[in-house]
N, C-alpha and C. Protein backbone atom coordinates (compact mmCIF):
# COMPACT_ATOMS: atom_id res chain seq x y z
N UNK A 1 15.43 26.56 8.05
CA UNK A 1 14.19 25.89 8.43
C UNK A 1 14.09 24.56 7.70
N UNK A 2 13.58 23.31 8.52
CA UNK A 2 13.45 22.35 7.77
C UNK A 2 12.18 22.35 6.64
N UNK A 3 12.56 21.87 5.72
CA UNK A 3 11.21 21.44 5.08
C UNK A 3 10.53 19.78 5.81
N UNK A 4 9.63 19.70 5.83
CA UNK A 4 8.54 18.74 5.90
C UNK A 4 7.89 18.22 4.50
N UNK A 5 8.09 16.69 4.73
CA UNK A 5 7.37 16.24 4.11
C UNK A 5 5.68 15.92 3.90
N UNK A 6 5.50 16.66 2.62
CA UNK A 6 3.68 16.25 2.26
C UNK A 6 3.71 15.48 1.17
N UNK A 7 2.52 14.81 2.04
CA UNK A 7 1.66 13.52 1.21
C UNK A 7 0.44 14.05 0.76
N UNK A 8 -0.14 13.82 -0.86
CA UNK A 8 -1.54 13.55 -0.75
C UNK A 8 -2.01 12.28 -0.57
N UNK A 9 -2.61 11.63 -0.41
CA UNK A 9 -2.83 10.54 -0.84
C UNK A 9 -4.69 9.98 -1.02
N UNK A 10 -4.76 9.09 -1.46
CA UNK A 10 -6.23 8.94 -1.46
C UNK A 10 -6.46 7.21 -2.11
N UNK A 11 -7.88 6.66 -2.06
CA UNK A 11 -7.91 5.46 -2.28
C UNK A 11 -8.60 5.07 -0.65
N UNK A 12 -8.66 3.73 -0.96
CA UNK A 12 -9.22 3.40 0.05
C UNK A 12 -8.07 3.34 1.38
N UNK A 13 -8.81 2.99 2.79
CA UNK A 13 -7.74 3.14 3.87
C UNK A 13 -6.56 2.54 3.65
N UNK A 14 -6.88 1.14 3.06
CA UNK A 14 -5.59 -0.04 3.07
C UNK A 14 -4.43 0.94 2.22
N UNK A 15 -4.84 1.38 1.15
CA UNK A 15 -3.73 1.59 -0.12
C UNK A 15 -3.32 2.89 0.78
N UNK A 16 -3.87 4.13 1.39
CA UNK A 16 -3.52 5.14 1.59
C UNK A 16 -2.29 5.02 2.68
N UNK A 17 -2.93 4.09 3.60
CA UNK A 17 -2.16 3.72 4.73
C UNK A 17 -0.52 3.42 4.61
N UNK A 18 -0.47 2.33 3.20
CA UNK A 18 0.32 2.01 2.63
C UNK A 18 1.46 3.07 1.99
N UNK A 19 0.47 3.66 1.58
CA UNK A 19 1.63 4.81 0.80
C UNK A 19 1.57 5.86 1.49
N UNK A 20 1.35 6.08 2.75
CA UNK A 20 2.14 7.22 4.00
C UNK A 20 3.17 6.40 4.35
N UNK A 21 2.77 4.90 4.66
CA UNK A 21 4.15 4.06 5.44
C UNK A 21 5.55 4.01 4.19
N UNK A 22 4.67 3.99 3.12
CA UNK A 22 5.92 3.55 2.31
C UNK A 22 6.89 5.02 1.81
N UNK A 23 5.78 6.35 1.79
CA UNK A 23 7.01 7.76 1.37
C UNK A 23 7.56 8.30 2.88
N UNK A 24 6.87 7.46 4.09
CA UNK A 24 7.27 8.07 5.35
C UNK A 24 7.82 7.32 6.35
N UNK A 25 8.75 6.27 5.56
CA UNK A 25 9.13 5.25 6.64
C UNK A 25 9.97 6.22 6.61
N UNK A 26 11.01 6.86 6.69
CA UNK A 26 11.94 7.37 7.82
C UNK A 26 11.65 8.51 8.74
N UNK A 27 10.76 9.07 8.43
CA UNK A 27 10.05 9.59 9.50
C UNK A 27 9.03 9.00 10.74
N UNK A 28 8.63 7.93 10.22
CA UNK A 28 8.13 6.99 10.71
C UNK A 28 9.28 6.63 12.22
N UNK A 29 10.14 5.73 11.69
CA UNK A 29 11.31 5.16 12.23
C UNK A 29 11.64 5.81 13.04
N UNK A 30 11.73 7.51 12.80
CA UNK A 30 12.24 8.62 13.82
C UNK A 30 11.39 8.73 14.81
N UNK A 31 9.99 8.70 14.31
CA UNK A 31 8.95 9.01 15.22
C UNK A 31 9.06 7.84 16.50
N UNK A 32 9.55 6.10 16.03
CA UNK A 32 9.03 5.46 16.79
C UNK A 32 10.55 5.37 17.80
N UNK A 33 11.76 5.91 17.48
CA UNK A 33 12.80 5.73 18.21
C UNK A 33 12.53 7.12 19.02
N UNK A 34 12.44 8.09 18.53
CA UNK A 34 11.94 9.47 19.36
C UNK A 34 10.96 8.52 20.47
N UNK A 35 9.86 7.87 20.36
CA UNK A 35 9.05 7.87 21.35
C UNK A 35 9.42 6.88 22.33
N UNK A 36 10.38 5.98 21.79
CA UNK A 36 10.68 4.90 22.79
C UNK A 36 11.10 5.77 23.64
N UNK A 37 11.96 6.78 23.69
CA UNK A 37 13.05 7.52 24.82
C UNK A 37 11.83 8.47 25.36
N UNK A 38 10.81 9.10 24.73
CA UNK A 38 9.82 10.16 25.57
C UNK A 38 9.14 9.26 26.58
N UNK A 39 8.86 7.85 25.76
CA UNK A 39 8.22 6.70 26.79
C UNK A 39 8.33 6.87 28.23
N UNK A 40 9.41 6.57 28.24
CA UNK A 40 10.70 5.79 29.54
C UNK A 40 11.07 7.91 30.09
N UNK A 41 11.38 8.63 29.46
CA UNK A 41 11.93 9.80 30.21
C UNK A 41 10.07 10.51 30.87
N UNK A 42 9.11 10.26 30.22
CA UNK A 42 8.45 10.70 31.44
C UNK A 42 7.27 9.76 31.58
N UNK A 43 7.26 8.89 31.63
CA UNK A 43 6.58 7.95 32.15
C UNK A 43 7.31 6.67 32.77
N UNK A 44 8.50 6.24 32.30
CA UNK A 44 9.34 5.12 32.89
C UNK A 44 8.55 3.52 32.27
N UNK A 45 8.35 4.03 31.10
CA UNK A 45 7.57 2.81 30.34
C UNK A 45 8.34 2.31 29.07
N UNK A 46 8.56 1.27 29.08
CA UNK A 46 9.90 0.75 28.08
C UNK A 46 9.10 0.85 26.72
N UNK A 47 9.79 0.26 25.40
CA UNK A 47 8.61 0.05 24.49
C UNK A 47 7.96 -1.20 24.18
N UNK A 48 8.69 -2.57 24.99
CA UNK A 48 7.70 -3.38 25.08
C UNK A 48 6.41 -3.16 25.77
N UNK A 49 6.44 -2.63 26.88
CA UNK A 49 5.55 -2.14 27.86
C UNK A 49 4.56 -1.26 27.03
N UNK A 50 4.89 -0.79 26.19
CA UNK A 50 4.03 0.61 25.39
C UNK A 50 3.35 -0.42 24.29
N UNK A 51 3.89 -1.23 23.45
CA UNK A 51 3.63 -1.95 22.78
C UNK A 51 2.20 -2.74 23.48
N UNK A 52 2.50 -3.36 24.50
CA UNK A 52 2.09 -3.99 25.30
C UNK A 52 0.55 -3.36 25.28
N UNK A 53 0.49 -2.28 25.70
CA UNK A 53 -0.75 -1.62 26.22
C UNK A 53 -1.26 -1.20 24.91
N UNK A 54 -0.49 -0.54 23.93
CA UNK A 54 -1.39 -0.47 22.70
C UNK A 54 -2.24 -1.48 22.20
N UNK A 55 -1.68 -2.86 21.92
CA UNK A 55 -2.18 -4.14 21.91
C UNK A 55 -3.76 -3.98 22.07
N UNK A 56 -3.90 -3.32 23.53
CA UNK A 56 -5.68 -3.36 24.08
C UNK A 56 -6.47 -2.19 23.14
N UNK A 57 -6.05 -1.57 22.57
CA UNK A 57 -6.29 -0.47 21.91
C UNK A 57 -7.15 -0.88 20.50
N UNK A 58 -6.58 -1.85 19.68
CA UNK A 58 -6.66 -2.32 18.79
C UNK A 58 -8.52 -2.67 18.26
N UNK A 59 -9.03 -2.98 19.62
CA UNK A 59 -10.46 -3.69 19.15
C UNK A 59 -11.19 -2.30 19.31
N UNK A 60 -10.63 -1.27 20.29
CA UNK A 60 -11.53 0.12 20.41
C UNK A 60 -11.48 0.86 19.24
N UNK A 61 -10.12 0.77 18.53
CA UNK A 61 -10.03 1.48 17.47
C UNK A 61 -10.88 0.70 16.23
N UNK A 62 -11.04 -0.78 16.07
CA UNK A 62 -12.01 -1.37 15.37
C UNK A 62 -13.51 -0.82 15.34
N UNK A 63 -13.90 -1.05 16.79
CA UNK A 63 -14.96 -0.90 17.26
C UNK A 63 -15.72 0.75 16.73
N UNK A 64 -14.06 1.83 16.87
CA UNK A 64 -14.87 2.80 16.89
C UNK A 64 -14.82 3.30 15.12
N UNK A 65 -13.99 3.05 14.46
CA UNK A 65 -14.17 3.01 13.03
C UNK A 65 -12.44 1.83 12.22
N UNK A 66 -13.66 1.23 11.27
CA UNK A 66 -12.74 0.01 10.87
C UNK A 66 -11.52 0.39 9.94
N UNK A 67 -12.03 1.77 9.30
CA UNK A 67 -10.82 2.39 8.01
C UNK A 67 -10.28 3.00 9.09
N UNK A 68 -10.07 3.54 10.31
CA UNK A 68 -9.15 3.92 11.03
C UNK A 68 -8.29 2.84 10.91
N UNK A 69 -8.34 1.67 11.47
CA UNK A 69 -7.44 0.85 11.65
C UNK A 69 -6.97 0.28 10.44
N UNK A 70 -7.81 0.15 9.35
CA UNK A 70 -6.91 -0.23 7.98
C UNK A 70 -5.94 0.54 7.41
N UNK A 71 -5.88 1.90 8.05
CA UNK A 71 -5.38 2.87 7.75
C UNK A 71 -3.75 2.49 8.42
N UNK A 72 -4.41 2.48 9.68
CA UNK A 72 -2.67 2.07 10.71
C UNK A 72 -2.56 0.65 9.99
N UNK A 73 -2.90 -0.13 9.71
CA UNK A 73 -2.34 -1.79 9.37
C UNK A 73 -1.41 -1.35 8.05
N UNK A 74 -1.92 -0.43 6.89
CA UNK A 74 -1.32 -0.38 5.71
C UNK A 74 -0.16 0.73 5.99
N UNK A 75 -0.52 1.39 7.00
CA UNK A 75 1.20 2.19 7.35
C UNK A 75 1.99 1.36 7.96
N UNK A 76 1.62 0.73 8.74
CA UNK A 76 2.50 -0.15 9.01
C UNK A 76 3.32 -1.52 8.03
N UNK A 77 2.42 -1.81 7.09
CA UNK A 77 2.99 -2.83 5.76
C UNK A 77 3.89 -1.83 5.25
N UNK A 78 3.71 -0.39 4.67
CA UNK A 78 4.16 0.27 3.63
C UNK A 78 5.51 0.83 4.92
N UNK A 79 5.88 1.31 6.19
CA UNK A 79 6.50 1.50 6.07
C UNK A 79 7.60 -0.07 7.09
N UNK A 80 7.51 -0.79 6.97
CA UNK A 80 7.87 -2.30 7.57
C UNK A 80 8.06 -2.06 8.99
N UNK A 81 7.41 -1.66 9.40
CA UNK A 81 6.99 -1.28 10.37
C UNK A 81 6.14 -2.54 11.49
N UNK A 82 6.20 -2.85 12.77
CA UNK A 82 5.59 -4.11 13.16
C UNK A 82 4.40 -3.20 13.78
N UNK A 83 2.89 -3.67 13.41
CA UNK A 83 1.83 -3.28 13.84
C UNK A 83 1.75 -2.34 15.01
N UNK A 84 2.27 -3.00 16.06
CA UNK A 84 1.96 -2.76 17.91
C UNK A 84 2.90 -1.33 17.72
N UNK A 85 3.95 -0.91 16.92
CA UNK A 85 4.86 0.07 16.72
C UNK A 85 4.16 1.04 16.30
N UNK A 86 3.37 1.11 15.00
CA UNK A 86 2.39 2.10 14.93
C UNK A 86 1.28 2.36 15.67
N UNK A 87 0.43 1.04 16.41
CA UNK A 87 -0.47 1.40 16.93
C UNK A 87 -0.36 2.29 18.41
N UNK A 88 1.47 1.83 18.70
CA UNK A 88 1.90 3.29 20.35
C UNK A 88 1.84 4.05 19.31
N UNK A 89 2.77 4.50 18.50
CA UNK A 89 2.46 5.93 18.17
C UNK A 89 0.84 6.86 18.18
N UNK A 90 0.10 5.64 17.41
CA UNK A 90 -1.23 6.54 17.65
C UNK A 90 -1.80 6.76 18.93
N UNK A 91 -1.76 5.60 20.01
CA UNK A 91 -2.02 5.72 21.18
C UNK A 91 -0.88 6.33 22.03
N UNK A 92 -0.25 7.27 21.91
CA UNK A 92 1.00 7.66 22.79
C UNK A 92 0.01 8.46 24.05
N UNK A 93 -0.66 8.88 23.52
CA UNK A 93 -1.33 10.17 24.98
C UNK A 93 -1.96 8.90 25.36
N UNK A 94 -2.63 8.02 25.29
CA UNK A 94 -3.28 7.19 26.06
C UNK A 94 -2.54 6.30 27.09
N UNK A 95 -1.19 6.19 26.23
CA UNK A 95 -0.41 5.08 26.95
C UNK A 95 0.14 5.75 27.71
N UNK A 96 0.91 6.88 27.93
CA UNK A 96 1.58 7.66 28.92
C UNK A 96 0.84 8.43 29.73
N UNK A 97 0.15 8.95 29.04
CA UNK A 97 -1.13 9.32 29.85
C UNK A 97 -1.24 10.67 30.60
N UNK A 98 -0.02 11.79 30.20
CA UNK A 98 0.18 13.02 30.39
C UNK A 98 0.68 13.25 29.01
N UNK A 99 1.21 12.62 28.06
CA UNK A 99 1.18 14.15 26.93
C UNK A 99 0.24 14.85 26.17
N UNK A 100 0.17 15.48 25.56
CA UNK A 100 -0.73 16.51 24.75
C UNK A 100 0.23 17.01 24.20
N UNK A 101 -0.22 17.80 22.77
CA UNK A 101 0.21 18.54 22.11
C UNK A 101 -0.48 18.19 20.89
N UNK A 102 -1.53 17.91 21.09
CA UNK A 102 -2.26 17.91 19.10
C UNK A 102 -3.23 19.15 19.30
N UNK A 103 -3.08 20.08 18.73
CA UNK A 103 -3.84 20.76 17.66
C UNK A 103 -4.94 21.12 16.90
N UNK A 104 -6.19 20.70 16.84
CA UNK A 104 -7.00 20.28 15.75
C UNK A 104 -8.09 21.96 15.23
N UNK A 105 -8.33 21.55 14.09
CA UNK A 105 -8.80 22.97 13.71
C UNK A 105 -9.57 22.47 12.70
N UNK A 106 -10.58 23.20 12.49
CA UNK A 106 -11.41 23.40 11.18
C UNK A 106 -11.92 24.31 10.78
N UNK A 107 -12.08 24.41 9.31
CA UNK A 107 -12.66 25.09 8.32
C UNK A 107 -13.43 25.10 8.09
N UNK A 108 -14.65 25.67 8.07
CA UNK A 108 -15.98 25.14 7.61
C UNK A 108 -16.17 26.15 5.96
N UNK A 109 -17.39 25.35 4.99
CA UNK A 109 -17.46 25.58 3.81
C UNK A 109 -17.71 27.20 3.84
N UNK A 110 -18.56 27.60 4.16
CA UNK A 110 -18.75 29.16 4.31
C UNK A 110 -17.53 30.34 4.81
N UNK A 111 -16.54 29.79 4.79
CA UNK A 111 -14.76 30.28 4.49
C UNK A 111 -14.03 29.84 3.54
N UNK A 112 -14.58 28.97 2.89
CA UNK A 112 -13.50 28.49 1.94
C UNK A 112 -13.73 29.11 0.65
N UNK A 113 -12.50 29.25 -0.20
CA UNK A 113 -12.95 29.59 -1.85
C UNK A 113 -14.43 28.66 -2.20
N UNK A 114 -13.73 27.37 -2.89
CA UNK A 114 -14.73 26.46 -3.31
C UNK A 114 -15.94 25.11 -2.12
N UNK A 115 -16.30 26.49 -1.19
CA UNK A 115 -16.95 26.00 0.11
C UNK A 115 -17.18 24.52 0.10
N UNK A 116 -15.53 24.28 0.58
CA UNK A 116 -15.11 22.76 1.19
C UNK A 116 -14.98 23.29 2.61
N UNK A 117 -14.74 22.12 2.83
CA UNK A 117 -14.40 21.78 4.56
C UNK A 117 -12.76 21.81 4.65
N UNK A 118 -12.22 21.52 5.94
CA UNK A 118 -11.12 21.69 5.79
C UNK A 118 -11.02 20.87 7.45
N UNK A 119 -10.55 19.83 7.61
CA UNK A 119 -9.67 19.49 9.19
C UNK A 119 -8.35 19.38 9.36
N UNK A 120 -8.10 19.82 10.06
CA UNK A 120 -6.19 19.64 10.59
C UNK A 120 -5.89 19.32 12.03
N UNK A 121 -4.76 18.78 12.04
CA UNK A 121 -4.43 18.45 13.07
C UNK A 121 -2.87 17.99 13.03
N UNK A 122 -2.66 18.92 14.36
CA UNK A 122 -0.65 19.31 14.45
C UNK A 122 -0.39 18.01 15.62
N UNK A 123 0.84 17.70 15.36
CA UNK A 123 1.48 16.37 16.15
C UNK A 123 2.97 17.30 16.78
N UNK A 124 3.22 18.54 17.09
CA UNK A 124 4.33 19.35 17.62
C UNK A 124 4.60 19.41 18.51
N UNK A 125 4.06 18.82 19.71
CA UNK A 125 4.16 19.33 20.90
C UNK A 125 5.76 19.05 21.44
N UNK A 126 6.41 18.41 21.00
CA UNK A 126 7.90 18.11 21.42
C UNK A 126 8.64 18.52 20.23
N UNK A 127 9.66 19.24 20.44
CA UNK A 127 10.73 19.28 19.57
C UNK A 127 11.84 18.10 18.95
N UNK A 128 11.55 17.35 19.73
CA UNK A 128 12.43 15.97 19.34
C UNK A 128 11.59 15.15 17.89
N UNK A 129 10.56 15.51 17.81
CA UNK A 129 9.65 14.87 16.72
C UNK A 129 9.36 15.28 15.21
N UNK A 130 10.56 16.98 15.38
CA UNK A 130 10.71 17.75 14.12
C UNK A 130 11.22 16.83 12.97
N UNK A 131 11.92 16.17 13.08
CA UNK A 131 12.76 15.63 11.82
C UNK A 131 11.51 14.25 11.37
N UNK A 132 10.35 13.85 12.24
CA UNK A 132 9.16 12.77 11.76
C UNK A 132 8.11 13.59 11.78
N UNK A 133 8.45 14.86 11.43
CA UNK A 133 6.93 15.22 10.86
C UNK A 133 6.82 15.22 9.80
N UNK A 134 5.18 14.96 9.38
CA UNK A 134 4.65 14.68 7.79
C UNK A 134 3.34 15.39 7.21
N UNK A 135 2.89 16.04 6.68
CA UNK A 135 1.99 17.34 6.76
C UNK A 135 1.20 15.91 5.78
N UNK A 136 0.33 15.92 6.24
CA UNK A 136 -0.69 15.08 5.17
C UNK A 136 -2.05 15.83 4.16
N UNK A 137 -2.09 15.45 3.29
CA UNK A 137 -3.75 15.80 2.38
C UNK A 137 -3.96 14.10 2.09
N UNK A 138 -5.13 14.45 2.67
CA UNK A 138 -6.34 12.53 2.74
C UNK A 138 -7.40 12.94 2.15
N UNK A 139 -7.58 12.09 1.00
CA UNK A 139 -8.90 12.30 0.33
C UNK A 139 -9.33 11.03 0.99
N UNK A 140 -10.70 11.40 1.02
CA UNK A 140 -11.47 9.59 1.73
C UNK A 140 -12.14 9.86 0.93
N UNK A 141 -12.56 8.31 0.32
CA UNK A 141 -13.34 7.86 -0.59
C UNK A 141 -14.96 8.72 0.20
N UNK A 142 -15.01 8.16 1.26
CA UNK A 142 -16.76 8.72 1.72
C UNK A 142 -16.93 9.70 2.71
């Protein structure tokens, strides 16, 4: 079985962002060469083209919270990564526009030992994406 890499990380979006890109650039890298080929095999969308459309993405993801996107800008510095590259990855179901496969779950305090919260969320839905997965713990400042 592979192991996966975990991050904690914490600080504000910029620094956190930074130091997922910077302990997960090669998973990173995998993730974004894995997706160029899922692109194009079921949608027939190159990765300029993907690039392309993420681009429009950029002011919604502003719009809808600003440490989201400081978050993708500093993964993208930390892992040298060019912006529009991380921002398909986050937008991949939008841009192709049939995949799925995230996951999401929560914990609420009244289950936990020290009644915290708990959110998760799995990125598995393809097997080609095993070797760029990254199990994260995010402390946010607020």
């Amino acid at each position: 079985m592979n192991k996966f890499l975990f991050l904690s990380v914490k600080g504000n979006a910029l620094d956190r962002g930074r130091e997922i890109g910077s302990k997960a650039r090669k998973q990173i890298a995998h993730n974004i060469e894995t997706y160029k080929k899922i692109f194009m095999e079921l949608s027939n969308i190159d990765w300029d083209t993907a690039k392309q459309r993420a681009s429009q993405y950029i002011p919604m993801i502003e719009k809808y919270d600003k440490e989201i996107m400081q978050e993708i800008i500093g993964i993208s510095e930390g892992a040298k990564q060019p912006l529009l590259d991380i921002v398909a990855l986050n937008a991949r179901s939008e841009i192709i526009l049939n995949s799925d496969g995230c996951t999401s779950l929560a914990v609420l305090p009244g289950t936990t030992k020290n009644q915290e919260t708990f959110l998760a969320q799995n990125w598995d839905w393809n097997n080609k994406i095993k070797d760029g997965i990254v199990i994260l713990d995010i402390h946010q400042e607020n």
